[in-house]
C-alpha atoms as a PDB file:
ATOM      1  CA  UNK A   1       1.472  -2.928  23.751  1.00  0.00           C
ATOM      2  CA  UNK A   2       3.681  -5.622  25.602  1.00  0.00           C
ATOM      3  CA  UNK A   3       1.217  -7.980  24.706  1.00  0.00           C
ATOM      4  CA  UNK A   4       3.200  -9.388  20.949  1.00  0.00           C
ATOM      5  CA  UNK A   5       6.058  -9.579  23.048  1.00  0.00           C
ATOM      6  CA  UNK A   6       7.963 -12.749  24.589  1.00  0.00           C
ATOM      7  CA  UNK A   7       8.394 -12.612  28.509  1.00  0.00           C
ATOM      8  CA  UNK A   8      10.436  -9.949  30.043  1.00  0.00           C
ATOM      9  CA  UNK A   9      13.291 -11.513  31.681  1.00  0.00           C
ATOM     10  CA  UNK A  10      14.996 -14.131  29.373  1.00  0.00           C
ATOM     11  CA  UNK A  11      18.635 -13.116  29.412  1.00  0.00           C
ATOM     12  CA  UNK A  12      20.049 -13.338  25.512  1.00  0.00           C
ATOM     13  CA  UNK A  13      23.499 -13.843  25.022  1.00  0.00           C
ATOM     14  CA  UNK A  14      25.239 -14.862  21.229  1.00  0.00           C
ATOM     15  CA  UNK A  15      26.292 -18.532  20.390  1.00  0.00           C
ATOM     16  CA  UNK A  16      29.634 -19.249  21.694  1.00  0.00           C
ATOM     17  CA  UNK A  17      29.920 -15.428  23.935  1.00  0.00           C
ATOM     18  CA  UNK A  18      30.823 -14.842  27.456  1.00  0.00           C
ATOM     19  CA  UNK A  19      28.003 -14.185  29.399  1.00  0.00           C
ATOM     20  CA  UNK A  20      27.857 -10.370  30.385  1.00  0.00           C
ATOM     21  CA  UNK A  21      29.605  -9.642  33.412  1.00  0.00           C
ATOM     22  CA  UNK A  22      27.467  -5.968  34.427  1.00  0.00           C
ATOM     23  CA  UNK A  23      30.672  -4.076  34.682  1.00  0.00           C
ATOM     24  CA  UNK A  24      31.450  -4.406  31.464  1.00  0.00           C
ATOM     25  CA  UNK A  25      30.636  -0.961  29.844  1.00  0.00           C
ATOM     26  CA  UNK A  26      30.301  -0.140  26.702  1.00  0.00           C
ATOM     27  CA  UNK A  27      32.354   2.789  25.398  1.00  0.00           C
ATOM     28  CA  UNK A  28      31.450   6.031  26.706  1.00  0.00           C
ATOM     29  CA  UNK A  29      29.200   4.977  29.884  1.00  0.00           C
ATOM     30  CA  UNK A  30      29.569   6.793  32.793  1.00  0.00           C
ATOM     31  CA  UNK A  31      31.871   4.984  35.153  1.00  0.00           C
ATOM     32  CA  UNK A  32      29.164   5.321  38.155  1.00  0.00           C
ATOM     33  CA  UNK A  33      26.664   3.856  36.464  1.00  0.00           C
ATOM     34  CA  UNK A  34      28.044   1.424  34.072  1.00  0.00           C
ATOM     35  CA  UNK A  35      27.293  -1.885  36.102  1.00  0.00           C
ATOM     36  CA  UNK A  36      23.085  -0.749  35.688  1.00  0.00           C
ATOM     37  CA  UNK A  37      22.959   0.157  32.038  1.00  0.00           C
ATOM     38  CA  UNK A  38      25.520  -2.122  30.040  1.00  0.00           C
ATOM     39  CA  UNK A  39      24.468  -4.857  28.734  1.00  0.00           C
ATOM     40  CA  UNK A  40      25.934  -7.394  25.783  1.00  0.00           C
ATOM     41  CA  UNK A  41      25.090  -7.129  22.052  1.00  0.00           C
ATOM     42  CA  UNK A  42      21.815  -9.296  21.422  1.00  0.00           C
ATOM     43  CA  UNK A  43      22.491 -12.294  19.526  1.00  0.00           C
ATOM     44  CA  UNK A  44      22.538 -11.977  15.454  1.00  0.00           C
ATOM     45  CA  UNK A  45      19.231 -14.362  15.791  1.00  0.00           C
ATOM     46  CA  UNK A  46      17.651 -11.901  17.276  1.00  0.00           C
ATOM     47  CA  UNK A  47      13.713 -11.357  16.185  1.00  0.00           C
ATOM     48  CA  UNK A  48      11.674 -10.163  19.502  1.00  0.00           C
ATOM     49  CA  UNK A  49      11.912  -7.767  21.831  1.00  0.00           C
ATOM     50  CA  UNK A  50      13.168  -9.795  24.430  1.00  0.00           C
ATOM     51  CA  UNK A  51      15.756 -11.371  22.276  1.00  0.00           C
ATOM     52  CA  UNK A  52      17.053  -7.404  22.048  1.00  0.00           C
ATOM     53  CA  UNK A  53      16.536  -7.033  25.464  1.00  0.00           C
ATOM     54  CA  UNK A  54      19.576  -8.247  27.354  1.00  0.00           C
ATOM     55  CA  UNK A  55      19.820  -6.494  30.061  1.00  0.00           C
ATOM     56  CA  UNK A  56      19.827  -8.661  33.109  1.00  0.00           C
ATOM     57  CA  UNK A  57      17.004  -8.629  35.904  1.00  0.00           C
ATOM     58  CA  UNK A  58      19.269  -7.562  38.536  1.00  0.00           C
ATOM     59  CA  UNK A  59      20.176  -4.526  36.195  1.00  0.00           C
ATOM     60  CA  UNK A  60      16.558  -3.497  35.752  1.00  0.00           C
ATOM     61  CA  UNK A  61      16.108  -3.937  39.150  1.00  0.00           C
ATOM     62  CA  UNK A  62      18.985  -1.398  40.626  1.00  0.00           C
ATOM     63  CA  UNK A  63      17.914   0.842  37.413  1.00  0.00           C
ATOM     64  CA  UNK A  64      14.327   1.346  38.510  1.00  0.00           C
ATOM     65  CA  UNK A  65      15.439   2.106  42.360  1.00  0.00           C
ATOM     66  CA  UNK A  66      13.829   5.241  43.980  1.00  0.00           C
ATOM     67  CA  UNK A  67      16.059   8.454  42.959  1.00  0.00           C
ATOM     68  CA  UNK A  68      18.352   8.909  45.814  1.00  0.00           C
ATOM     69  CA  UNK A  69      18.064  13.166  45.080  1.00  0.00           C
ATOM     70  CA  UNK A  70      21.121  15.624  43.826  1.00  0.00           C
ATOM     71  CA  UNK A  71      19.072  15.196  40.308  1.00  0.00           C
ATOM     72  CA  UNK A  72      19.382  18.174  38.221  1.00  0.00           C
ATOM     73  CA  UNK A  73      15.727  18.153  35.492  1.00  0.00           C
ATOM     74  CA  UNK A  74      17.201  18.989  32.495  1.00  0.00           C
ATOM     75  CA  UNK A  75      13.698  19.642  30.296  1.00  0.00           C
ATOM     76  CA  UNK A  76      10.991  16.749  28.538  1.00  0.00           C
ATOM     77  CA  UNK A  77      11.298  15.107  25.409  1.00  0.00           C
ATOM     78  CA  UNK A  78       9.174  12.936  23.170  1.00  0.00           C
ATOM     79  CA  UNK A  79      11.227   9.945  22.756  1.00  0.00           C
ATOM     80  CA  UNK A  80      11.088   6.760  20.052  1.00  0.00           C
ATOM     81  CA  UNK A  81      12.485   3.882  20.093  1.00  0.00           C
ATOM     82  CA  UNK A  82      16.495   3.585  19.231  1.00  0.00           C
ATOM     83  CA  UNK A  83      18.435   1.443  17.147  1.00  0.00           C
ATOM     84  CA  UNK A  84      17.203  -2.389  18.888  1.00  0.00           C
ATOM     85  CA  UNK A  85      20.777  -3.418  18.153  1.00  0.00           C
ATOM     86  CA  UNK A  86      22.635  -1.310  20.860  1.00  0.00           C
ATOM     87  CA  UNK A  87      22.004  -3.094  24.132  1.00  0.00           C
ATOM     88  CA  UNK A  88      21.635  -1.445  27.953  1.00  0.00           C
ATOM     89  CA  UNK A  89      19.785   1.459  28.991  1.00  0.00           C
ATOM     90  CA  UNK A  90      20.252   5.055  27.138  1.00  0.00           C
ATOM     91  CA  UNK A  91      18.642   7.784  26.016  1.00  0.00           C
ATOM     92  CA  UNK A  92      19.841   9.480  23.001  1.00  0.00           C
ATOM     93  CA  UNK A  93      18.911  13.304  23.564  1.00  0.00           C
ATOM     94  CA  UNK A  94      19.995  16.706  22.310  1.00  0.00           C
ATOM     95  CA  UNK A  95      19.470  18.045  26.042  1.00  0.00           C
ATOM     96  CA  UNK A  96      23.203  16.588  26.453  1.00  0.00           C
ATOM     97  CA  UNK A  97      26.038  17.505  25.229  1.00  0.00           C
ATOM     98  CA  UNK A  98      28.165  14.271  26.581  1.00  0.00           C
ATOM     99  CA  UNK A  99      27.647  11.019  27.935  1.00  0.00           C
ATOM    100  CA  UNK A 100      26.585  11.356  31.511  1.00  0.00           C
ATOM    101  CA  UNK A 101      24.653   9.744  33.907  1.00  0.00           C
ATOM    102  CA  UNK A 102      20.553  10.154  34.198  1.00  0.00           C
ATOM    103  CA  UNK A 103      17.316   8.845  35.108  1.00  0.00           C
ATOM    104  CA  UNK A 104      14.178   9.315  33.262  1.00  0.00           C
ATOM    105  CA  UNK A 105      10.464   9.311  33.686  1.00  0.00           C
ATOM    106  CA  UNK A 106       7.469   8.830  32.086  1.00  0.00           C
ATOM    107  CA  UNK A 107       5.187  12.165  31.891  1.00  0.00           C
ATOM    108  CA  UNK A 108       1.669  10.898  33.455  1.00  0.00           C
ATOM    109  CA  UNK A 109       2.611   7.322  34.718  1.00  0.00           C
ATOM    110  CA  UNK A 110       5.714   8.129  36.789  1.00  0.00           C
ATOM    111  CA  UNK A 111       7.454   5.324  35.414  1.00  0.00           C
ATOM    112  CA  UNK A 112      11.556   5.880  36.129  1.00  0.00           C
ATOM    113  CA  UNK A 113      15.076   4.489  35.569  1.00  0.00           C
ATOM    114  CA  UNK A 114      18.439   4.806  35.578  1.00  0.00           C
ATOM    115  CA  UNK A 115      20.187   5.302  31.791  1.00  0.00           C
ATOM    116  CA  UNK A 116      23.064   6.529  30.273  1.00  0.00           C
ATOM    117  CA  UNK A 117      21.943   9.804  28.530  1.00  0.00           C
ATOM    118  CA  UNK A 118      24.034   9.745  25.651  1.00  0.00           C
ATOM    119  CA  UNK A 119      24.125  13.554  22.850  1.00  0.00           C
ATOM    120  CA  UNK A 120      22.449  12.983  20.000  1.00  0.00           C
ATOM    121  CA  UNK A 121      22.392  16.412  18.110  1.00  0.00           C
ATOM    122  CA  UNK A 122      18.843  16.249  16.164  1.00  0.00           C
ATOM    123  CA  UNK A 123      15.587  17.484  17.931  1.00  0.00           C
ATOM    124  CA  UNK A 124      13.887  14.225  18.904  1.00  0.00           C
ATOM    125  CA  UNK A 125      14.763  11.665  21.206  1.00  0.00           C
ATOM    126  CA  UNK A 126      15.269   7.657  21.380  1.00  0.00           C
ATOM    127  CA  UNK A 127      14.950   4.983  24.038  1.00  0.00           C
ATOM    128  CA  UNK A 128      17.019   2.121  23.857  1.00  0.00           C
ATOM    129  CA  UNK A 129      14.587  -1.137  23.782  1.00  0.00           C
ATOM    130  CA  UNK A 130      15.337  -2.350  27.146  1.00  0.00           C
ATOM    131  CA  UNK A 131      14.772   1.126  28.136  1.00  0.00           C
ATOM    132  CA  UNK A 132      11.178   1.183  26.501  1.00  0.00           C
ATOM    133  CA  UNK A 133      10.802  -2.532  28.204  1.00  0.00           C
ATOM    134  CA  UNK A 134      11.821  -0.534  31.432  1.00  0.00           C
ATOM    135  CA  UNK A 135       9.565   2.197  31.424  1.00  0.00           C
ATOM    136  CA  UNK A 136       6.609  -0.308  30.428  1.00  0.00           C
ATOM    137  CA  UNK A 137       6.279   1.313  27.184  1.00  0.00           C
ATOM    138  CA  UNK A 138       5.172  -0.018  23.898  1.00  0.00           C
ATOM    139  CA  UNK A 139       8.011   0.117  21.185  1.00  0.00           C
ATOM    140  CA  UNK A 140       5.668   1.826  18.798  1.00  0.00           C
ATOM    141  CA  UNK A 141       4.325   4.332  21.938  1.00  0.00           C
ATOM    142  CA  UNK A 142       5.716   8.523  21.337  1.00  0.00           C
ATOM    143  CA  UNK A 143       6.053   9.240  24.999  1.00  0.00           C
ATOM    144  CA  UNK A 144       7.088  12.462  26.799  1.00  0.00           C
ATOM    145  CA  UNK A 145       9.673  12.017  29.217  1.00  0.00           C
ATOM    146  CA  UNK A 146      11.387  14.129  31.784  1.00  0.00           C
ATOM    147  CA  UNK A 147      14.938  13.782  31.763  1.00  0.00           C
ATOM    148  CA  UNK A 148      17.218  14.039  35.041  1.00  0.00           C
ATOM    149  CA  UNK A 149      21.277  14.809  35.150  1.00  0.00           C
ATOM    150  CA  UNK A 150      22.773  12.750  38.129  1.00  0.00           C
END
């Protein structure tokens, strides 16, 4: 349902911020992949997706290049959307037990990207919104996704 949403792409940063500078990783992302899934907090003005969204092109670009093997499938999981407010690309999962490096991909489209699969102890599973914006999803869509260890 991208459709209600405002163009993929628009780069958000807060009044008066730095712009992000992709190496700067939030706390706990894996150092090898910290440059693909960080991204700056959205700005308090934020109302759409996109606004939430501020992960940069470039980003979404390395994050959705072919897996490069050594992968190790850790199991599926039916995944909603996360809290909008924490930017980049995760996955909050129980199939983790510490932050770590990943991919994921959509059961029946094939859709994939690079995220930071961060533990999360309950039994369901959340995509960060650029993550759903990734994988093409709708934010209200329940999909099952396969979930990769780097």
């Amino acid at each position: 349902m991208r459709g209600d949403m405002a163009p993929q792409g628009a780069e958000a940063t807060a009044p008066g911020a730095a712009p992000h500078a992709p190496g700067a990783a939030p706390s706990g992302a894996p150092a090898e992949i910290a440059a693909v899934v960080s991204a700056p907090e959205p700005p308090a003005a934020a109302r759409t997706a996109a606004d939430f969204d501020t992960v940069t092109d470039a980003q979404k670009a390395a994050a959705t290049a072919a897996p490069t093997g050594g992968e190790e499938r850790l199991g599926e999981v039916v995944a909603s959307l996360g809290d909008p407010t924490e930017p980049g690309l995760w996955l909050k999962t129980g199939l983790v037990t510490e932050p770590t490096s990943g991919r994921v991909e959509v059961v029946g489209s094939g859709a994939s990207g690079v995220v930071e699969l961060r533990p999360d102890p309950g039994d369901g599973a959340q995509l960060s919104i650029a993550a759903m914006r990734l994988l093409n999803l709708g934010l209200t869509d329940l999909p099952t996704i396969a979930v990769y260890r780097n």
